[in-house]
PDB file of N, CA and C in Angstrom:
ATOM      1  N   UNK A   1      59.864-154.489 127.340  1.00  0.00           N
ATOM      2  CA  UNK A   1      59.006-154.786 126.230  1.00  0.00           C
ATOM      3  C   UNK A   1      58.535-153.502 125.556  1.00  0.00           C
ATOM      4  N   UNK A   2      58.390-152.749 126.046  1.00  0.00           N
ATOM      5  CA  UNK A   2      57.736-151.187 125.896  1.00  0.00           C
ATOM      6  C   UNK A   2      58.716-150.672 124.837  1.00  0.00           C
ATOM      7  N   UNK A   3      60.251-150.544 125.189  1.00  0.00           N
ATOM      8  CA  UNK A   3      60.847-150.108 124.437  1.00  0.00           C
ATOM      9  C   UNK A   3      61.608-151.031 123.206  1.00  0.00           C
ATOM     10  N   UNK A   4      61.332-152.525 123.453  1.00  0.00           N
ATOM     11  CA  UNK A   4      61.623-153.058 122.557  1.00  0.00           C
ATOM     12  C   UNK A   4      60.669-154.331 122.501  1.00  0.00           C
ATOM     13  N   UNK A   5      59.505-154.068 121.006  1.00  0.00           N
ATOM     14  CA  UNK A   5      58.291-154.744 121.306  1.00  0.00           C
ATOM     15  C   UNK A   5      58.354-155.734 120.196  1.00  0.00           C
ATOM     16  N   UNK A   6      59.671-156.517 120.178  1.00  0.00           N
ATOM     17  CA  UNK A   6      60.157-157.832 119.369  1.00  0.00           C
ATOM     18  C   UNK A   6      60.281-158.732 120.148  1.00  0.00           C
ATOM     19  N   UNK A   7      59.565-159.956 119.756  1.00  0.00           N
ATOM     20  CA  UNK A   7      59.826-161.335 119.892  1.00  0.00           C
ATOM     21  C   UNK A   7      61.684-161.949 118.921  1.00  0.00           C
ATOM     22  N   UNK A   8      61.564-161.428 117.612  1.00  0.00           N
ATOM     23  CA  UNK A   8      62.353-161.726 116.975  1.00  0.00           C
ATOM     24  C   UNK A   8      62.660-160.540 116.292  1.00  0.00           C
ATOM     25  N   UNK A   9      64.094-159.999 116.812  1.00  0.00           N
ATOM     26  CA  UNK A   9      64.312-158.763 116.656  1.00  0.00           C
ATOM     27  C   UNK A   9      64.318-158.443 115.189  1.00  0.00           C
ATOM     28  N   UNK A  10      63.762-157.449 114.744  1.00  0.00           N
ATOM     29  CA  UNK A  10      63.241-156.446 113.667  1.00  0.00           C
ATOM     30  C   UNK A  10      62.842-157.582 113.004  1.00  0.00           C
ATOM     31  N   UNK A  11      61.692-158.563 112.765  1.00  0.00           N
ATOM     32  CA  UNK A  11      60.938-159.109 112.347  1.00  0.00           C
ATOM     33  C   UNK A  11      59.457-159.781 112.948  1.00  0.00           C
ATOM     34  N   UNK A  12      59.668-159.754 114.396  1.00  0.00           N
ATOM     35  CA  UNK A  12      57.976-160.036 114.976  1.00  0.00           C
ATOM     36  C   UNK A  12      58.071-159.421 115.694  1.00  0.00           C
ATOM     37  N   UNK A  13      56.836-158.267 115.697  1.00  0.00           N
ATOM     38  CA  UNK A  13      56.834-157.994 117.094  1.00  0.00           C
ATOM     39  C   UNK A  13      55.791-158.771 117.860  1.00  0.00           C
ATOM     40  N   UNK A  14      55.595-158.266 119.339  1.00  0.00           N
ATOM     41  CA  UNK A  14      54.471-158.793 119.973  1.00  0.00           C
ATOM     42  C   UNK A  14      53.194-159.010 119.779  1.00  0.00           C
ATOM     43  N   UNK A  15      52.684-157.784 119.055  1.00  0.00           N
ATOM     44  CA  UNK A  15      51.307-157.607 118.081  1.00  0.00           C
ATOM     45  C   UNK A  15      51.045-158.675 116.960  1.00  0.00           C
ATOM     46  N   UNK A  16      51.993-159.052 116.555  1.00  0.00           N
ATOM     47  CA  UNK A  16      52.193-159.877 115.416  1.00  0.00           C
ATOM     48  C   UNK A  16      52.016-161.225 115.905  1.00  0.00           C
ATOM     49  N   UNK A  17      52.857-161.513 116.980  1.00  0.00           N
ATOM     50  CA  UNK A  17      52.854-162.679 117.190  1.00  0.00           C
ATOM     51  C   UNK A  17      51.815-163.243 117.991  1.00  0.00           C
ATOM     52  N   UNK A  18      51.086-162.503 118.943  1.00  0.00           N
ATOM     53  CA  UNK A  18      50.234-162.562 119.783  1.00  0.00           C
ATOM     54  C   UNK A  18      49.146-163.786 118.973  1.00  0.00           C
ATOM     55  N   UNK A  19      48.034-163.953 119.586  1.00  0.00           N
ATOM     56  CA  UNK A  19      46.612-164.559 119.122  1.00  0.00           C
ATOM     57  C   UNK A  19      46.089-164.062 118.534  1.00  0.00           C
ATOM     58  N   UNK A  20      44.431-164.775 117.508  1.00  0.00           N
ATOM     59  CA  UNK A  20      43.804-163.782 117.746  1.00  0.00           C
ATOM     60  C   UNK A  20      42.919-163.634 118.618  1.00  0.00           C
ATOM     61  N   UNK A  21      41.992-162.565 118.395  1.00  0.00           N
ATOM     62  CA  UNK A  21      41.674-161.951 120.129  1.00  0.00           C
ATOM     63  C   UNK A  21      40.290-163.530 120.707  1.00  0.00           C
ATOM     64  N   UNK A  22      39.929-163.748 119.987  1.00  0.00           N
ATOM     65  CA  UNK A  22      38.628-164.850 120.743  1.00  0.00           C
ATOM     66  C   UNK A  22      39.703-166.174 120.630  1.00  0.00           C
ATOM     67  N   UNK A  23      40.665-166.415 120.577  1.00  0.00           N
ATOM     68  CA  UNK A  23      41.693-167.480 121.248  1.00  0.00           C
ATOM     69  C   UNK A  23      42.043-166.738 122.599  1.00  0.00           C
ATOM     70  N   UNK A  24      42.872-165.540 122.421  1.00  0.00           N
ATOM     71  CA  UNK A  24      43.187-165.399 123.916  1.00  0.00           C
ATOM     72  C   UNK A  24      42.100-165.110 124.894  1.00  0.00           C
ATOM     73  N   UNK A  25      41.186-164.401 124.453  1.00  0.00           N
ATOM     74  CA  UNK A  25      39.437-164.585 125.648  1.00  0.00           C
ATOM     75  C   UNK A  25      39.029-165.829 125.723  1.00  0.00           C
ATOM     76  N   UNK A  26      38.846-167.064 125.287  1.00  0.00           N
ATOM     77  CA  UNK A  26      39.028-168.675 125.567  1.00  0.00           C
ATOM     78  C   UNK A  26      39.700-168.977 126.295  1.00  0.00           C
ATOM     79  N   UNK A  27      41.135-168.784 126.125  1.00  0.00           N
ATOM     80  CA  UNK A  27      42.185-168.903 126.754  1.00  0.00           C
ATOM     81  C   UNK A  27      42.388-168.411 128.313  1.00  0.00           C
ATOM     82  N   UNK A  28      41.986-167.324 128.718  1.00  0.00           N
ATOM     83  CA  UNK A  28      41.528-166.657 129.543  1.00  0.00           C
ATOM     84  C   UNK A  28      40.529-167.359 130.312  1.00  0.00           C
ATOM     85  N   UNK A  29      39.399-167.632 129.460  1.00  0.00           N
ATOM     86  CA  UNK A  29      38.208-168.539 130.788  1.00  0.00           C
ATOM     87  C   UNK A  29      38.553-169.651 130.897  1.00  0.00           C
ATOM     88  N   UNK A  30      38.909-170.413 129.760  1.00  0.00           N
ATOM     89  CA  UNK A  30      39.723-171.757 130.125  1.00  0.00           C
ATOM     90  C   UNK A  30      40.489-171.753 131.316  1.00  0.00           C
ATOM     91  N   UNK A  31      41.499-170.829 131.604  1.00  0.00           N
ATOM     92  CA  UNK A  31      42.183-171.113 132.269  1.00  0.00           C
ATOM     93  C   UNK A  31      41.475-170.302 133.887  1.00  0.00           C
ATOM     94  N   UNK A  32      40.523-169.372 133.988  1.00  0.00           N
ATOM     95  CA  UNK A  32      40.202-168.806 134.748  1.00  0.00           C
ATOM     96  C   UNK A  32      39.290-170.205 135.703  1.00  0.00           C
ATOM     97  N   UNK A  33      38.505-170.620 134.712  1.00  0.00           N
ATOM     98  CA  UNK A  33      37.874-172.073 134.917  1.00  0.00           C
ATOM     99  C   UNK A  33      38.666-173.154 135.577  1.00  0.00           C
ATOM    100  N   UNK A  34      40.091-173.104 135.212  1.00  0.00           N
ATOM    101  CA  UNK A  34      40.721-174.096 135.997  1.00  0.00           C
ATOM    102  C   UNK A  34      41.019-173.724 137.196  1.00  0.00           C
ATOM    103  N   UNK A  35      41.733-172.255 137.121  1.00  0.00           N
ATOM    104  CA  UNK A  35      41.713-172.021 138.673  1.00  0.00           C
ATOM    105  C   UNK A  35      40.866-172.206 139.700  1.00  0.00           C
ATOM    106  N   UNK A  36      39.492-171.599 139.148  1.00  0.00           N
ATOM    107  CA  UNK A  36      38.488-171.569 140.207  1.00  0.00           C
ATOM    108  C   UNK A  36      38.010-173.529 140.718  1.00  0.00           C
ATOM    109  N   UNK A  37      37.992-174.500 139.849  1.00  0.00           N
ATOM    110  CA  UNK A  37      38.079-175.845 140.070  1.00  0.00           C
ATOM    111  C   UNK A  37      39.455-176.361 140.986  1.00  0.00           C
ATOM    112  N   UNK A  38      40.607-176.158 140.733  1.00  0.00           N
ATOM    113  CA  UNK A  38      41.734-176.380 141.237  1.00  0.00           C
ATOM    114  C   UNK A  38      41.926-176.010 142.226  1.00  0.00           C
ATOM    115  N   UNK A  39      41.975-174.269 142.597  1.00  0.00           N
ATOM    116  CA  UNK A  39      42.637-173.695 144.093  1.00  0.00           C
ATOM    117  C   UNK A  39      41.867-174.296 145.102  1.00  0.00           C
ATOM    118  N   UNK A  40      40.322-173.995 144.967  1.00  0.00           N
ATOM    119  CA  UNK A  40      39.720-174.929 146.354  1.00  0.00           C
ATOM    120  C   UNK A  40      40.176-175.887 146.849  1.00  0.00           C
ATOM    121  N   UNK A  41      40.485-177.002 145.863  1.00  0.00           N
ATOM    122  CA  UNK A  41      40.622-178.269 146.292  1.00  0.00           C
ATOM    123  C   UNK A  41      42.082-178.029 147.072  1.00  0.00           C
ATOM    124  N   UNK A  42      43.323-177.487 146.345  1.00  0.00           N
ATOM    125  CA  UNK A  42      44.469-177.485 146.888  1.00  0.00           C
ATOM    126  C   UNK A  42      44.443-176.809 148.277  1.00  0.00           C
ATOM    127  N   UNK A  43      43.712-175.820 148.527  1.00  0.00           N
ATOM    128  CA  UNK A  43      43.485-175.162 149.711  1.00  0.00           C
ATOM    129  C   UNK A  43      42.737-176.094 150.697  1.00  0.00           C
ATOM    130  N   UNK A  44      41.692-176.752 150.147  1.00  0.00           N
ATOM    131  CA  UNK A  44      41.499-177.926 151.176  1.00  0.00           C
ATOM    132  C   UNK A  44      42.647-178.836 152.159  1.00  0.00           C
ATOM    133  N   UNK A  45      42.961-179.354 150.942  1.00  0.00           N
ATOM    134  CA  UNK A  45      44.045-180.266 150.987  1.00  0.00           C
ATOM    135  C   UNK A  45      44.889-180.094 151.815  1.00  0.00           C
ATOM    136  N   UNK A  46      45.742-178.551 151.787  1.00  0.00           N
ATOM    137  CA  UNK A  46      46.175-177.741 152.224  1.00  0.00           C
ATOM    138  C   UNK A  46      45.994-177.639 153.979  1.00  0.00           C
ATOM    139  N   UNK A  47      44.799-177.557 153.920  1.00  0.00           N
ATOM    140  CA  UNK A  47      43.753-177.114 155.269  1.00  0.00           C
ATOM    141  C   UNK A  47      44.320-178.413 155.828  1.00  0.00           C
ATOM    142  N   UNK A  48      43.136-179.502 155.644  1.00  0.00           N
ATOM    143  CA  UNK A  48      43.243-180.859 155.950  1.00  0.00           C
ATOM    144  C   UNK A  48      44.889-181.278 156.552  1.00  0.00           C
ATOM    145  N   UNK A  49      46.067-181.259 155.742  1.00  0.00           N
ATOM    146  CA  UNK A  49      47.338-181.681 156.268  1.00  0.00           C
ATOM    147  C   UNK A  49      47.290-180.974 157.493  1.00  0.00           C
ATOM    148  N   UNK A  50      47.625-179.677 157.429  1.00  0.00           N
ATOM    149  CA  UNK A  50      48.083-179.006 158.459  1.00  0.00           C
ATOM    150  C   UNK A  50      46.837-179.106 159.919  1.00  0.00           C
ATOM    151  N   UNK A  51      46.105-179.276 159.687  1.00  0.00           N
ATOM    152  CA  UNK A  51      45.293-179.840 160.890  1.00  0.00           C
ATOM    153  C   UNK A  51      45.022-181.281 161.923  1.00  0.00           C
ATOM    154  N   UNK A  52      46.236-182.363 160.566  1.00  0.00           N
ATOM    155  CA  UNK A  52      46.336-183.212 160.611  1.00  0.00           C
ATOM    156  C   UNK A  52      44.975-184.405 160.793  1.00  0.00           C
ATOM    157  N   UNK A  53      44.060-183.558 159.915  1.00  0.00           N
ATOM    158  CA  UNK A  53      43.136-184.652 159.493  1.00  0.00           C
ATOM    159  C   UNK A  53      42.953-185.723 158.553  1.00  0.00           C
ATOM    160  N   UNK A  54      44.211-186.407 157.938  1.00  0.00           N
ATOM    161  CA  UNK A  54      44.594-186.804 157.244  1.00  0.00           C
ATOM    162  C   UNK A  54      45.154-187.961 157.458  1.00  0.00           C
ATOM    163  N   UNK A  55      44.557-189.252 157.396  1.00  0.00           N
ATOM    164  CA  UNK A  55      45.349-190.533 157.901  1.00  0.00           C
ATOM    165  C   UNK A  55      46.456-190.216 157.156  1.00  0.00           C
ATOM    166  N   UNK A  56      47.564-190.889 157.869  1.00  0.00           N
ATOM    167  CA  UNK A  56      49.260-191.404 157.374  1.00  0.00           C
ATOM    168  C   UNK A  56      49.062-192.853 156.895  1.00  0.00           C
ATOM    169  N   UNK A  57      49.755-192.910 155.679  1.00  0.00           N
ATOM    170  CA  UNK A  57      49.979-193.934 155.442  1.00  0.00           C
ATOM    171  C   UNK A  57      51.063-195.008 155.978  1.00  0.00           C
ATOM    172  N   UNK A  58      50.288-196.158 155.815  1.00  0.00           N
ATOM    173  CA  UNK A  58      51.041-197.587 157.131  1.00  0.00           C
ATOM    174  C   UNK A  58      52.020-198.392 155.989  1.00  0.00           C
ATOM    175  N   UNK A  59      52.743-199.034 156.637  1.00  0.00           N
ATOM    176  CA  UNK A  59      54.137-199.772 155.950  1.00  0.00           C
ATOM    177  C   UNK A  59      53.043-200.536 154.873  1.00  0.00           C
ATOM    178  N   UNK A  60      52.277-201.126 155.305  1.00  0.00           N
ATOM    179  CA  UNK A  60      51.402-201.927 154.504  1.00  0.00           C
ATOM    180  C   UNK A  60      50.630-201.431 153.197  1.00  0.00           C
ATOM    181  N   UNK A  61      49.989-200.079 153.385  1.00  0.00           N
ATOM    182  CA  UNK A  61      49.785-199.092 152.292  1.00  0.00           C
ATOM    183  C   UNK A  61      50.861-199.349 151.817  1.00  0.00           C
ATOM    184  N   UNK A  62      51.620-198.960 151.798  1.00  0.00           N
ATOM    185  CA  UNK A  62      52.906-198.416 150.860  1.00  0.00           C
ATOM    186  C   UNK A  62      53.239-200.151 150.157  1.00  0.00           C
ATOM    187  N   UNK A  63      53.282-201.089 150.802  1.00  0.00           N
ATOM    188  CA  UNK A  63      53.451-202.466 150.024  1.00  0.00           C
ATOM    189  C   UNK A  63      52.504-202.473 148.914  1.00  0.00           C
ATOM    190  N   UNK A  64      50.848-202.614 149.574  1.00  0.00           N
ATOM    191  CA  UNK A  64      50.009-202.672 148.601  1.00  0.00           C
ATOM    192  C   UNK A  64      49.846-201.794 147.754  1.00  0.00           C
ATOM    193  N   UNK A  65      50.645-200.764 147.184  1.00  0.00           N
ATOM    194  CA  UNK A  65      50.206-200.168 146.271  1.00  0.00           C
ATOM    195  C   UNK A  65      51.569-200.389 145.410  1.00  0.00           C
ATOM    196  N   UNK A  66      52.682-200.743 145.938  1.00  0.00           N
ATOM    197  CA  UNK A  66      53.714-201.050 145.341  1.00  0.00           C
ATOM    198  C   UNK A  66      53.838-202.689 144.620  1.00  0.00           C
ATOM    199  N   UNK A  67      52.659-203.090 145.181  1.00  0.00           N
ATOM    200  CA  UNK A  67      52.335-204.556 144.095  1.00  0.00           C
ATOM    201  C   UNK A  67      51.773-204.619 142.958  1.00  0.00           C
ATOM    202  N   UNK A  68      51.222-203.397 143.370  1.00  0.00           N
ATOM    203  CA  UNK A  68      49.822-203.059 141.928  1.00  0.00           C
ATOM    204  C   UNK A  68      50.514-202.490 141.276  1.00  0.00           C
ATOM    205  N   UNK A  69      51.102-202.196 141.406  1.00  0.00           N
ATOM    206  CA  UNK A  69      52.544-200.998 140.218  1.00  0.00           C
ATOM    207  C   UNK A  69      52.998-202.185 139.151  1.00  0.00           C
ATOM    208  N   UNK A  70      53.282-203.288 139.805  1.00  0.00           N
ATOM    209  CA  UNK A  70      53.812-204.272 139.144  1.00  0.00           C
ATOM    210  C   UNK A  70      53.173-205.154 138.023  1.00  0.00           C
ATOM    211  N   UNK A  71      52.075-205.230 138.544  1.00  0.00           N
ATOM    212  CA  UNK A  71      50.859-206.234 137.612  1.00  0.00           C
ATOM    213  C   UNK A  71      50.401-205.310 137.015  1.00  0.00           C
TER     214      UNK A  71
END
């Protein structure tokens, strides 16, 4: 990128095409915001399987939720 700083060679470069700057700082906590909501939970989750605190689901689960799919 350094030495060639086109999106669309000899007509955009990166500067050009980029945001402007209080979209990408939004963009940034927006998404910083999701991480910090998201990873916990997946790391739970995470936790939980591998400790096997986690009921398994029974032949019967798997029916009843495959009826409700239907209606």
């Amino acid at each position: 990128m350094a030495q060639r700083p086109y999106l669309i060679p000899t007509s955009l470069t990166v500067a050009e095409g980029a945001g402007a700057a209080g979209t990408l700082r939004w963009l940034g906590v927006v998404t910083l915001v999701a991480v910090l909501l998201v990873f916990p939970a997946i790391a739970l989750l995470y936790w939980l399987d591998t400790h096997g605190e986690l009921e398994s689901l029974t032949d019967a689960d798997l029916r009843r939720r495959g009826a409700g799919d239907h209606g």
